[in-house]
C-alpha atoms as a PDB file:
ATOM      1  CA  UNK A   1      23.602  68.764  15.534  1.00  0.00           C
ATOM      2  CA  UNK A   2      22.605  65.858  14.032  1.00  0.00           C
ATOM      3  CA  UNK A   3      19.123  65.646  16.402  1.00  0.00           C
ATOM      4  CA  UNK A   4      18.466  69.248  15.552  1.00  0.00           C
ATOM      5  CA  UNK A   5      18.461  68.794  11.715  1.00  0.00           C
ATOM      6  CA  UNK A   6      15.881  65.078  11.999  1.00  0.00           C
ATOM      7  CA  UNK A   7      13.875  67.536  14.180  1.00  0.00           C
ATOM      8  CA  UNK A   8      13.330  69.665  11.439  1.00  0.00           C
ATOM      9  CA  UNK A   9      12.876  67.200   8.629  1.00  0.00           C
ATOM     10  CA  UNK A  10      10.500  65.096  10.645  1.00  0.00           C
ATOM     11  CA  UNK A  11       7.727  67.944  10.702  1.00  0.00           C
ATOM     12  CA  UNK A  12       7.118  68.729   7.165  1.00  0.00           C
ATOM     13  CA  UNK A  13       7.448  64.788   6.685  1.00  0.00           C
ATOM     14  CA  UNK A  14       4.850  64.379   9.726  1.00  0.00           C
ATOM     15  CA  UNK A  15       2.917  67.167   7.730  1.00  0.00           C
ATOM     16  CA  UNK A  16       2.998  65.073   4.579  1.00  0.00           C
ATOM     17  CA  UNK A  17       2.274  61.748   5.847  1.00  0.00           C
ATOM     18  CA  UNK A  18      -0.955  63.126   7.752  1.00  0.00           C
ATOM     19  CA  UNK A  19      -2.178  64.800   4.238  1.00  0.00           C
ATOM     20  CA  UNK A  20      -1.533  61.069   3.034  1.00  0.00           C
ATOM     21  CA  UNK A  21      -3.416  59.356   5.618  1.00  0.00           C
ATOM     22  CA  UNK A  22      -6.237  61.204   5.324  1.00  0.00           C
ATOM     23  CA  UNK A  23      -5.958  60.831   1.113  1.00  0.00           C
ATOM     24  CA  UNK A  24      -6.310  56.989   1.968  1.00  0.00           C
ATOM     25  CA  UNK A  25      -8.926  57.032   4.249  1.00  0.00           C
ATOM     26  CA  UNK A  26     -11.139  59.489   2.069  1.00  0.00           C
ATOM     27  CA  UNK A  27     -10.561  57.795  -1.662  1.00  0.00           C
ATOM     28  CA  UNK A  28     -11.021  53.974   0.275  1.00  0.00           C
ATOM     29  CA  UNK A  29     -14.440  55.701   2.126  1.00  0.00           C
ATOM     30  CA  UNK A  30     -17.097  53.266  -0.272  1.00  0.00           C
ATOM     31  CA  UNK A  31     -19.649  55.426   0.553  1.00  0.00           C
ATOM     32  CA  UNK A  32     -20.873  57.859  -2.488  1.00  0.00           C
ATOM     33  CA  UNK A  33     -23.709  60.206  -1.874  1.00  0.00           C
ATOM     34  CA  UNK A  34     -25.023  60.758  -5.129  1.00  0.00           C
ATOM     35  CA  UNK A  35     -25.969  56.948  -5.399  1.00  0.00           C
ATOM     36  CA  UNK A  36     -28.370  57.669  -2.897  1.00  0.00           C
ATOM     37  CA  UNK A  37     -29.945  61.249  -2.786  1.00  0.00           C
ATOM     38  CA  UNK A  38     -33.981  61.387  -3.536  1.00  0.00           C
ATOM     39  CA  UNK A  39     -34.691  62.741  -6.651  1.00  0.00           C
ATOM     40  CA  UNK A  40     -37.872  64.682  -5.138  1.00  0.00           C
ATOM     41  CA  UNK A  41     -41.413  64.860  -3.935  1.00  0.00           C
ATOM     42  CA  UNK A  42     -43.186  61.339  -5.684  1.00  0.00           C
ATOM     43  CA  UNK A  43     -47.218  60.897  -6.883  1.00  0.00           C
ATOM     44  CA  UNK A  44     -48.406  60.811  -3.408  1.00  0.00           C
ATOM     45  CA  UNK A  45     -46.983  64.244  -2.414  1.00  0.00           C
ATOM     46  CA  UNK A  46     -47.844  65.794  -5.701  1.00  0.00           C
ATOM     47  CA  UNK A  47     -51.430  65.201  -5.086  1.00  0.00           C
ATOM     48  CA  UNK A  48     -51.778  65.920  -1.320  1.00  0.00           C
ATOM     49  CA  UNK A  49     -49.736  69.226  -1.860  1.00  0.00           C
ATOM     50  CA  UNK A  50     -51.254  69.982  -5.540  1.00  0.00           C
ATOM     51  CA  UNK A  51     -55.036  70.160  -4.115  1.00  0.00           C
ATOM     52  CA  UNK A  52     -53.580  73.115  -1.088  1.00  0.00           C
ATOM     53  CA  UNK A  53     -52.236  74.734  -3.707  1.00  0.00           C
ATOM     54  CA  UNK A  54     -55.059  75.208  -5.927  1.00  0.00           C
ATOM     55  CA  UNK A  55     -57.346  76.290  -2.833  1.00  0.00           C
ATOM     56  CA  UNK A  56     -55.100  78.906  -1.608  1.00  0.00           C
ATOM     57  CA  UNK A  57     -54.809  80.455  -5.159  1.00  0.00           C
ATOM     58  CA  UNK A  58     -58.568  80.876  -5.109  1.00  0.00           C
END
């Protein structure tokens, strides 16, 4: 009796302690995307792409 009822308060505690884990592991992760994107095309693509874009409107 006593087997049967740990057996059914060790899954939702299993349940929980994975959900924690993972909590951990994501909110230590140091890595932070937005610190990083590209903010867009720069000078150099501007111009390359700019001159194209004039020619194909004429």
């Amino acid at each position: 009796m006593l087997i049967a009822s740990l057996s059914l308060f060790r899954q939702p505690l299993n349940f929980v302690a994975v959900k924690w884990q993972t909590l951990i592991r994501v909110a230590g992760d140091p890595y932070r995307p937005e610190l990083h994107y590209m903010r867009g095309p720069g000078p150099k693509w501007r111009a390359k792409y700019q001159a194209s874009r004039l020619n194909r409107a004429l």
